[in-house]
N, C-alpha and C. Protein backbone atom coordinates (compact mmCIF):
# COMPACT_ATOMS: atom_id res chain seq x y z
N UNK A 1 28.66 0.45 9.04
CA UNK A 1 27.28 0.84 8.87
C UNK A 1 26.43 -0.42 8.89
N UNK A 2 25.75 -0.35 9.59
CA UNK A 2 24.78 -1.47 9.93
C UNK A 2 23.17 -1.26 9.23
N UNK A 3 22.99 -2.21 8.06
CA UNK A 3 21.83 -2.07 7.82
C UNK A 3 20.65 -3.25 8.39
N UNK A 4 19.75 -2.96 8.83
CA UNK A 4 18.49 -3.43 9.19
C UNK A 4 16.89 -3.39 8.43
N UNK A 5 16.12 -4.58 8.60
CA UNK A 5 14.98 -4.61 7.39
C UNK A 5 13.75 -4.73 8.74
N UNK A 6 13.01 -4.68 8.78
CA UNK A 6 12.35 -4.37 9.47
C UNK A 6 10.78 -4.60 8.91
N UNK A 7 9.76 -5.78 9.30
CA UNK A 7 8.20 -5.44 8.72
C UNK A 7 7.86 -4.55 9.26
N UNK A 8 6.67 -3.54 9.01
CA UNK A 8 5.80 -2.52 9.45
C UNK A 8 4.72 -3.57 10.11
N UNK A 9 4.61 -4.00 11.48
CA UNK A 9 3.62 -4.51 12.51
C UNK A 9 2.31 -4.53 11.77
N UNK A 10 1.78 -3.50 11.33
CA UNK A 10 0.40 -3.51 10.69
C UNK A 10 -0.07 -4.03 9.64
N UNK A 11 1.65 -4.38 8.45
CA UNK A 11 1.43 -5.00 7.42
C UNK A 11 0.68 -6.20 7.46
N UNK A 12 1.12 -7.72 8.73
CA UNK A 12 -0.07 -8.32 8.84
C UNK A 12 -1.27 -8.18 8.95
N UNK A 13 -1.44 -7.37 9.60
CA UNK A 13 -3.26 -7.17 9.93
C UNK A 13 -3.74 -6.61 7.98
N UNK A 14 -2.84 -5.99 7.41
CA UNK A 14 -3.48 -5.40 6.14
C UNK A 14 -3.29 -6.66 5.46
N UNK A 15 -2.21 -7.48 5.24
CA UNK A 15 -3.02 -8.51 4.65
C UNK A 15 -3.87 -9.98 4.81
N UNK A 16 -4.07 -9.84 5.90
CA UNK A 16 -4.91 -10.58 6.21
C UNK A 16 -6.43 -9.64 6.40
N UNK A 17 -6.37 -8.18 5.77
CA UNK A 17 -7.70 -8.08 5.73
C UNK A 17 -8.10 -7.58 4.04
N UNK A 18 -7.28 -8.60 3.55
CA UNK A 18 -6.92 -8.55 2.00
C UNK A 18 -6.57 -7.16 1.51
N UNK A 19 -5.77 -6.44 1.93
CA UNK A 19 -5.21 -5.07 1.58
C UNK A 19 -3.86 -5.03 0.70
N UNK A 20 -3.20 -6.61 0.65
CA UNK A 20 -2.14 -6.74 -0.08
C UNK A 20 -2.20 -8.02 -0.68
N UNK A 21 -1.64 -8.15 -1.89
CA UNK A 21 -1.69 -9.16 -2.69
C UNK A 21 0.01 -9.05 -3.45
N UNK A 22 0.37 -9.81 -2.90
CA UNK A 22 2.24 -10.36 -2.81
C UNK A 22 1.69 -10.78 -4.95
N UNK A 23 1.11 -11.45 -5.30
CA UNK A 23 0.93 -12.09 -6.86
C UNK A 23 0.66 -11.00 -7.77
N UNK A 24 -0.07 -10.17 -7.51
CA UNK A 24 -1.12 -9.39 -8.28
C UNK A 24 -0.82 -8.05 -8.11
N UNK A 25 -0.33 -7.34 -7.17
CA UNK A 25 -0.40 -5.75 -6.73
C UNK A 25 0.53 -5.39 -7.35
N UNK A 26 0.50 -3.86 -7.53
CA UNK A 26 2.34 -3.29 -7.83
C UNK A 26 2.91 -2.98 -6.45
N UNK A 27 3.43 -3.55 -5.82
CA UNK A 27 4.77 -3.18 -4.67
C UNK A 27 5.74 -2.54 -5.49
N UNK A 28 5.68 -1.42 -4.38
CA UNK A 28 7.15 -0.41 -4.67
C UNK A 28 7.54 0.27 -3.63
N UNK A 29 8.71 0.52 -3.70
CA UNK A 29 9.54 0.64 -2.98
C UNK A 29 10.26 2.33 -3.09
N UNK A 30 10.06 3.35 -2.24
CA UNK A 30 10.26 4.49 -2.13
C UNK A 30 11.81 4.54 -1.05
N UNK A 31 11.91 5.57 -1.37
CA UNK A 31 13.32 6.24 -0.65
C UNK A 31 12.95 7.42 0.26
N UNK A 32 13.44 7.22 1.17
CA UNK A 32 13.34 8.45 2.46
C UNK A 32 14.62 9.05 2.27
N UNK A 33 14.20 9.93 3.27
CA UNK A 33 15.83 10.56 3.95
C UNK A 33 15.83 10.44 5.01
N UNK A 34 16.68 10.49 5.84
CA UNK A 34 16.93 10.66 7.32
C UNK A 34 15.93 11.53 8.21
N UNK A 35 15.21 12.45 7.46
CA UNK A 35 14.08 13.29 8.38
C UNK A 35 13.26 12.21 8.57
N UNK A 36 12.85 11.18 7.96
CA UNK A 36 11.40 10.07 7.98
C UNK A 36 12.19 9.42 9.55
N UNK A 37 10.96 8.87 10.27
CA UNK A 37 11.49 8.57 11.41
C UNK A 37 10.15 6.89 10.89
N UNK A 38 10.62 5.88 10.66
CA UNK A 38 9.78 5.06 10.91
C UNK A 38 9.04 4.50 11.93
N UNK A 39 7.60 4.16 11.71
CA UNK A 39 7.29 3.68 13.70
C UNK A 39 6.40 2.30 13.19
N UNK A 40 7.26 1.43 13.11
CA UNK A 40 6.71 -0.25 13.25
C UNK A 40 5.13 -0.21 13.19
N UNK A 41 4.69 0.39 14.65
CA UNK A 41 3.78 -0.15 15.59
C UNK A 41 2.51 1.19 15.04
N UNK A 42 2.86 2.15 14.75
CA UNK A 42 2.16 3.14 14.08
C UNK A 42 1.45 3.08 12.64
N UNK A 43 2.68 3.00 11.74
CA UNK A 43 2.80 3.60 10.24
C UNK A 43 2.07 2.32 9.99
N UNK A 44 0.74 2.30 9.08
CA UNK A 44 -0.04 1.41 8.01
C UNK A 44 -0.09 1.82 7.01
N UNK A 45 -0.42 2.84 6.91
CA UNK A 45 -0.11 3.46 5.13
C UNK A 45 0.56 4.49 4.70
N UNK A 46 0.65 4.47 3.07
CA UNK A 46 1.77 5.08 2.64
C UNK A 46 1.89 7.04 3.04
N UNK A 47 0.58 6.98 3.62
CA UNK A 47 0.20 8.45 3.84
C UNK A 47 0.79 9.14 5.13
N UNK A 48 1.61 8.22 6.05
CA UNK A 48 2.07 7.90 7.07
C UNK A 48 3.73 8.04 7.34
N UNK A 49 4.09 8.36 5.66
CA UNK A 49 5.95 7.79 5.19
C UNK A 49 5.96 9.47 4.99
N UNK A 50 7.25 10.48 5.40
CA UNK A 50 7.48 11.37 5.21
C UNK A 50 8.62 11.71 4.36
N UNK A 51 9.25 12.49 3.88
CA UNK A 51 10.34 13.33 3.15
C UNK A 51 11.14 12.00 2.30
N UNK A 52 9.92 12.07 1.80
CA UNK A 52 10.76 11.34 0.48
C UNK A 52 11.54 11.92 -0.27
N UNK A 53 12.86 10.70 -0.29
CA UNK A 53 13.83 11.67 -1.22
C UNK A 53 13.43 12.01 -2.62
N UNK A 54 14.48 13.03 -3.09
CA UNK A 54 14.23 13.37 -4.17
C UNK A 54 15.63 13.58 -5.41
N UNK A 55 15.59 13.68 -6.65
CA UNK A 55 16.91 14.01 -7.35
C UNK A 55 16.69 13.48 -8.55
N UNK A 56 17.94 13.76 -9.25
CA UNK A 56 17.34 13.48 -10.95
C UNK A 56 17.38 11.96 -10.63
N UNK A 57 16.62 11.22 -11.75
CA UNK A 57 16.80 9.96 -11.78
C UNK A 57 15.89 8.98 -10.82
N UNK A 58 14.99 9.83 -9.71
CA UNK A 58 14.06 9.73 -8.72
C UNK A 58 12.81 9.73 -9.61
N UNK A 59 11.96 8.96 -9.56
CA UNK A 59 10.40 9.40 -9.54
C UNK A 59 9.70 9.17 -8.73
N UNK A 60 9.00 10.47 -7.76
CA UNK A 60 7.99 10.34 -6.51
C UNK A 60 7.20 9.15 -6.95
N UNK A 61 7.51 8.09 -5.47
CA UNK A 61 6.74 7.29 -5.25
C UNK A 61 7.50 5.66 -5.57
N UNK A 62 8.67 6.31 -5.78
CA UNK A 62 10.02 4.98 -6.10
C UNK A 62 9.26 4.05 -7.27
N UNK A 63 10.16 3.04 -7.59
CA UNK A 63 10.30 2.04 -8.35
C UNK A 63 9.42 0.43 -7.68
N UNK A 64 9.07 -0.19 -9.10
CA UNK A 64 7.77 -1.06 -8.75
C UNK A 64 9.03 -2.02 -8.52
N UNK A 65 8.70 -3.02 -7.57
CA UNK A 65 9.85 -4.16 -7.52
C UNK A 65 8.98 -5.42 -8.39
N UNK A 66 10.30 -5.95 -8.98
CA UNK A 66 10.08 -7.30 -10.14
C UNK A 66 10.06 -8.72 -8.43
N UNK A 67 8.63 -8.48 -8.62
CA UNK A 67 8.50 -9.56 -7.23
C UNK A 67 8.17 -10.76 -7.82
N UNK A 68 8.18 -11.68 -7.02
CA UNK A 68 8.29 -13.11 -7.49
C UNK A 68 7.17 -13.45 -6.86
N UNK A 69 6.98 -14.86 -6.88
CA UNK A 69 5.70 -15.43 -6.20
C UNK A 69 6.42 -15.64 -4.82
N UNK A 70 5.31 -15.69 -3.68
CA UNK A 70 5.61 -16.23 -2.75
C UNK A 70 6.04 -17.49 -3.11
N UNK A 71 6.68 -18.01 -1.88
CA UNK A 71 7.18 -19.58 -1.38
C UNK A 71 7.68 -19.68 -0.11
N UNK A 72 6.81 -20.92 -0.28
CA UNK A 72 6.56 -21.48 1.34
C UNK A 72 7.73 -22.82 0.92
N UNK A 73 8.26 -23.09 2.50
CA UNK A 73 8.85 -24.10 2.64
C UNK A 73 8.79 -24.97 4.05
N UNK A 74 8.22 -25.80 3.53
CA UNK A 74 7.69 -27.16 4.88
C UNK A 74 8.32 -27.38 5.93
N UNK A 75 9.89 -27.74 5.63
CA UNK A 75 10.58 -27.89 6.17
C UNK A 75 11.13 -27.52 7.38
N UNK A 76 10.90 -26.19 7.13
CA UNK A 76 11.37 -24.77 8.14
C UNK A 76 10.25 -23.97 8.31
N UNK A 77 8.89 -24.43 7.69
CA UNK A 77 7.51 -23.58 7.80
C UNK A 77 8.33 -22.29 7.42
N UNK A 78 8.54 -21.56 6.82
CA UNK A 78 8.83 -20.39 6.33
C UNK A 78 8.28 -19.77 4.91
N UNK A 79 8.03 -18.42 5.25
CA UNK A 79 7.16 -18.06 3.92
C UNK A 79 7.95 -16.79 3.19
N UNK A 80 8.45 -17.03 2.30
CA UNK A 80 9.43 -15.82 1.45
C UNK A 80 9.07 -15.24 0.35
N UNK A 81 8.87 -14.16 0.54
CA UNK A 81 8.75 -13.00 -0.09
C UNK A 81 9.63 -12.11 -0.85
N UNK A 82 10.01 -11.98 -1.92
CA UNK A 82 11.34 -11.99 -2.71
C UNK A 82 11.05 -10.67 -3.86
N UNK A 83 12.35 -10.44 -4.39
CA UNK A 83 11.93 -9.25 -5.31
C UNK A 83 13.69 -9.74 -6.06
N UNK A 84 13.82 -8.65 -7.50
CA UNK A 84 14.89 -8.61 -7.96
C UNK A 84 15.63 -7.42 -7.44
N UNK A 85 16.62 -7.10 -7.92
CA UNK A 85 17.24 -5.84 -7.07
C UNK A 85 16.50 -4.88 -7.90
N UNK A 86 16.73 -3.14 -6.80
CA UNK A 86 15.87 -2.18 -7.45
C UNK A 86 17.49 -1.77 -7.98
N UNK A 87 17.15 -0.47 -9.12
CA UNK A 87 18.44 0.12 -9.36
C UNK A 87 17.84 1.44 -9.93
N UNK A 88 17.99 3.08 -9.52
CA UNK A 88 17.98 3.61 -10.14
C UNK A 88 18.87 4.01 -10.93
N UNK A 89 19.35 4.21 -12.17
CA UNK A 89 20.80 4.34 -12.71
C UNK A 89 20.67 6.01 -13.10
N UNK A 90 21.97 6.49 -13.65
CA UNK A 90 21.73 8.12 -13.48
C UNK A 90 21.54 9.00 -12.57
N UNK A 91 21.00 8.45 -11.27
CA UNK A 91 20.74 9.21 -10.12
C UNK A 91 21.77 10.33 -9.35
N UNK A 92 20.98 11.14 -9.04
CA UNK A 92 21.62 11.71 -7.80
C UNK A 92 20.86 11.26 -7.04
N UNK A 93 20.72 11.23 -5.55
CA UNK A 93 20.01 10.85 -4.56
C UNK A 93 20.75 10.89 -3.24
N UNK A 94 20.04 11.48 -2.14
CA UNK A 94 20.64 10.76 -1.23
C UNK A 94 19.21 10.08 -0.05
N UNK A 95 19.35 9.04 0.41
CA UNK A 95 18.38 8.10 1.29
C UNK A 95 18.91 7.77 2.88
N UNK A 96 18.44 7.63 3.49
CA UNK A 96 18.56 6.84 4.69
C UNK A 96 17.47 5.68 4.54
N UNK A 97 16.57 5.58 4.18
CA UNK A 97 15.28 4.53 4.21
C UNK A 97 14.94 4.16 3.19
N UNK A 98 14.59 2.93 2.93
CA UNK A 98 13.39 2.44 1.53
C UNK A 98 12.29 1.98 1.85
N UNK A 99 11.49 2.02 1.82
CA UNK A 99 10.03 1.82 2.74
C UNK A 99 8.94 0.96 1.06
N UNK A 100 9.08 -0.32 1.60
CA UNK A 100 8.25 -0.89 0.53
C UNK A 100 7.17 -0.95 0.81
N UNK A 101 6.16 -0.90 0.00
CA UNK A 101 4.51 -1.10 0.22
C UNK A 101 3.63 -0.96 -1.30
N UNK A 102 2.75 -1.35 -1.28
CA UNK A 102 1.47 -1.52 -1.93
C UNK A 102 0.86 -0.47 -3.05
N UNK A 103 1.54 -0.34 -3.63
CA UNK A 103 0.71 0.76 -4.27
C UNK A 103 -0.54 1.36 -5.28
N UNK A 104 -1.11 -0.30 -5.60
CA UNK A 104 -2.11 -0.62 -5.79
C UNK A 104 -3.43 0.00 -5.67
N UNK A 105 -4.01 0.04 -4.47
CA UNK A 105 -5.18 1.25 -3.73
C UNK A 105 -4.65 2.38 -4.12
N UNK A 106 -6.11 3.43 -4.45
CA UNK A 106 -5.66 4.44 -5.69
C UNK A 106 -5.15 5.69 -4.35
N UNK A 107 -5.47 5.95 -3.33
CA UNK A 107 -4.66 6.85 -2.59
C UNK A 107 -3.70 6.29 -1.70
N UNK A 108 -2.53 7.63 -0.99
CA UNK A 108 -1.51 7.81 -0.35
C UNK A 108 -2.34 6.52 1.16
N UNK A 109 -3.76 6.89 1.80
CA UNK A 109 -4.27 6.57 2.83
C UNK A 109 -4.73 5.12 2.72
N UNK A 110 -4.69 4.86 1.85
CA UNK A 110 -5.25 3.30 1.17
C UNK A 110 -3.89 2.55 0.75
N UNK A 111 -2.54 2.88 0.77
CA UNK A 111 -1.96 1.95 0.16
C UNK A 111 -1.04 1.60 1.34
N UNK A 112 -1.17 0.13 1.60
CA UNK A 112 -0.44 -0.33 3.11
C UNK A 112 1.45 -0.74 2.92
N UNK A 113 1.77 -0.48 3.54
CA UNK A 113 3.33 0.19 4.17
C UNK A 113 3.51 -1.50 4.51
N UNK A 114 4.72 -2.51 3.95
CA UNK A 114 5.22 -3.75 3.81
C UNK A 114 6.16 -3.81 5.36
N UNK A 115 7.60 -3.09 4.68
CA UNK A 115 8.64 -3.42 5.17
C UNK A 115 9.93 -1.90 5.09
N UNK A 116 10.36 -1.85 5.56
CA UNK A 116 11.45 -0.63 5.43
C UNK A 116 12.73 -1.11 5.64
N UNK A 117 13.84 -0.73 5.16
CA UNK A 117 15.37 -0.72 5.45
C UNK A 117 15.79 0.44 5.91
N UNK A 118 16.52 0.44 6.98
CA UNK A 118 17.72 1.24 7.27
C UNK A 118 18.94 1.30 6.69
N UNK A 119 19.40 1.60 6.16
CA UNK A 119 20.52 1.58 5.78
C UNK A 119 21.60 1.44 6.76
N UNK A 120 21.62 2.59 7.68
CA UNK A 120 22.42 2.84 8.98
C UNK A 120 23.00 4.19 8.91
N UNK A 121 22.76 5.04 7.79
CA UNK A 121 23.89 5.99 7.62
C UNK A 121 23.34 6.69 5.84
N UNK A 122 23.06 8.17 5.84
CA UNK A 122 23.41 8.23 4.78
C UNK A 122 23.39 7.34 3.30
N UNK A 123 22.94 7.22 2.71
CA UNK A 123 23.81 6.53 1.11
C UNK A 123 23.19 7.40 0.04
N UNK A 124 24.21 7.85 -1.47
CA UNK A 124 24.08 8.86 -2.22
C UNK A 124 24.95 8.46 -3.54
N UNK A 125 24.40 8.72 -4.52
CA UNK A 125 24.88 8.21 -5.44
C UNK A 125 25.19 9.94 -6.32
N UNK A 126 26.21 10.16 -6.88
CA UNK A 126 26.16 11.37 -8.00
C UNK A 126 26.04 11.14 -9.16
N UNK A 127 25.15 11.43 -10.16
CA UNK A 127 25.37 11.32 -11.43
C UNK A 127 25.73 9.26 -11.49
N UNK A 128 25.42 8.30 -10.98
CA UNK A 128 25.54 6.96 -11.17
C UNK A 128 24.48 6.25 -10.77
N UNK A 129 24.53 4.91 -10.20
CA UNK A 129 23.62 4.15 -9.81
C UNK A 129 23.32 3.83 -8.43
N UNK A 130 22.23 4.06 -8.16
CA UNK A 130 21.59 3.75 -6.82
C UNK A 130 20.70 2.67 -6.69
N UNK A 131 21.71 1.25 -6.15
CA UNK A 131 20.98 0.40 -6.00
C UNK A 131 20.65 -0.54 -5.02
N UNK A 132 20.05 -1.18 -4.67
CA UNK A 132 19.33 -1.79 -3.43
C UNK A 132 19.32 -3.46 -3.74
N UNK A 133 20.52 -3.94 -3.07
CA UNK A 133 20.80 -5.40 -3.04
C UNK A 133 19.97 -6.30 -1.90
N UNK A 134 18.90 -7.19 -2.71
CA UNK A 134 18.16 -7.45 -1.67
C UNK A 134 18.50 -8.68 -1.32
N UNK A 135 18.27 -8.93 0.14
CA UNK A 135 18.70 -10.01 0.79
C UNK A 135 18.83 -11.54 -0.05
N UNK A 136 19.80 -12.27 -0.13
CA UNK A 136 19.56 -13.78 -0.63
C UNK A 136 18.46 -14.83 -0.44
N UNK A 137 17.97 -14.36 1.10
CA UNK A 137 16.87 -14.67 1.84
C UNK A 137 15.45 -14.57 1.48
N UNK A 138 15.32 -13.22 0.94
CA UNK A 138 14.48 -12.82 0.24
C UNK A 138 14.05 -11.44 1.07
N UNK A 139 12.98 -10.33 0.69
CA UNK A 139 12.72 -9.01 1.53
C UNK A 139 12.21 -9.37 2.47
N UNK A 140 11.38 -10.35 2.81
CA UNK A 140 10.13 -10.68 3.69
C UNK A 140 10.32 -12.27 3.99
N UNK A 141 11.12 -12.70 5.50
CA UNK A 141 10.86 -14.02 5.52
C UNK A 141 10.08 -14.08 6.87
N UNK A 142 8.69 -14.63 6.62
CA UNK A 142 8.08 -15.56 7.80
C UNK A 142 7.80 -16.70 8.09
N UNK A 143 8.20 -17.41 9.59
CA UNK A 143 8.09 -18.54 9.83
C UNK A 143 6.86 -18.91 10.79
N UNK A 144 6.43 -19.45 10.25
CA UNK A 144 4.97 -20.80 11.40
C UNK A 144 5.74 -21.09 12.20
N UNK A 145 4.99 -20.97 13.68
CA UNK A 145 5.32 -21.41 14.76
C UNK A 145 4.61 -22.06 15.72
């Protein structure tokens, strides 16, 4: 199973038209299922993300991620964007997607869409923990070019 992370294309344009704030906002991070079909080049806000999963141990609209400050590094011009792992514990669930974004702006149409994972397949937890190991790298790395 091959998982893939993926920015949402529009997320730049939203924050560079100050629609996200990486220091200050609550980012969180929701769970799909396999019906959500993500589209890069389309989806800007959260009003845009379909069939969110659901199950005990779920609360519509997922979990806020413990984000860190950005950091930039000279060296490699790279800019990282980082979080701690999410975990719902107790869960049932099952996901194909986690679709992070902004949830800050008080509606579904106002809150801008980050980054998404694929998983590649299915993942489901019964009655245990459902959790989301985020890259060493960090969720979000961009480099100056």
């Amino acid at each position: 199973m091959a998982v893939t992370a993926k920015l949402y294309g529009l997320a730049l344009q939203s924050a560079f038209n100050k629609e996200i704030d990486w220091d200050t906002d609550v980012i969180k991070v929701m769970l799909c299922t396999s019906a959500y079909t993500p589209d890069q080049d389309t989806h800007q806000y959260k009003s845009s993300v379909t069939n969110e999963a659901s199950g005990t141990g779920y609360t519509a609209g997922g979990a806020t991620l413990a984000a860190s400050a950005p950091s930039y590094t000279a060296g490699t011009n790279t800019l990282v964007l980082d979080a701690a792992d999410t975990a719902w514990t107790g869960s049932t669930i099952t996901a194909r997607y986690a679709v992070i974004y902004n949830s800050s702006p008080g509606t579904d149409a106002t809150q801008p869409l980050i980054a998404y994972v694929d998983f590649g397949a299915d993942v489901s937890t019964t009655a245990g923990t459902f959790t989301i190991t985020w890259d060493a790298a960090g969720l979000v790395t961009l480099t100056a070019a």
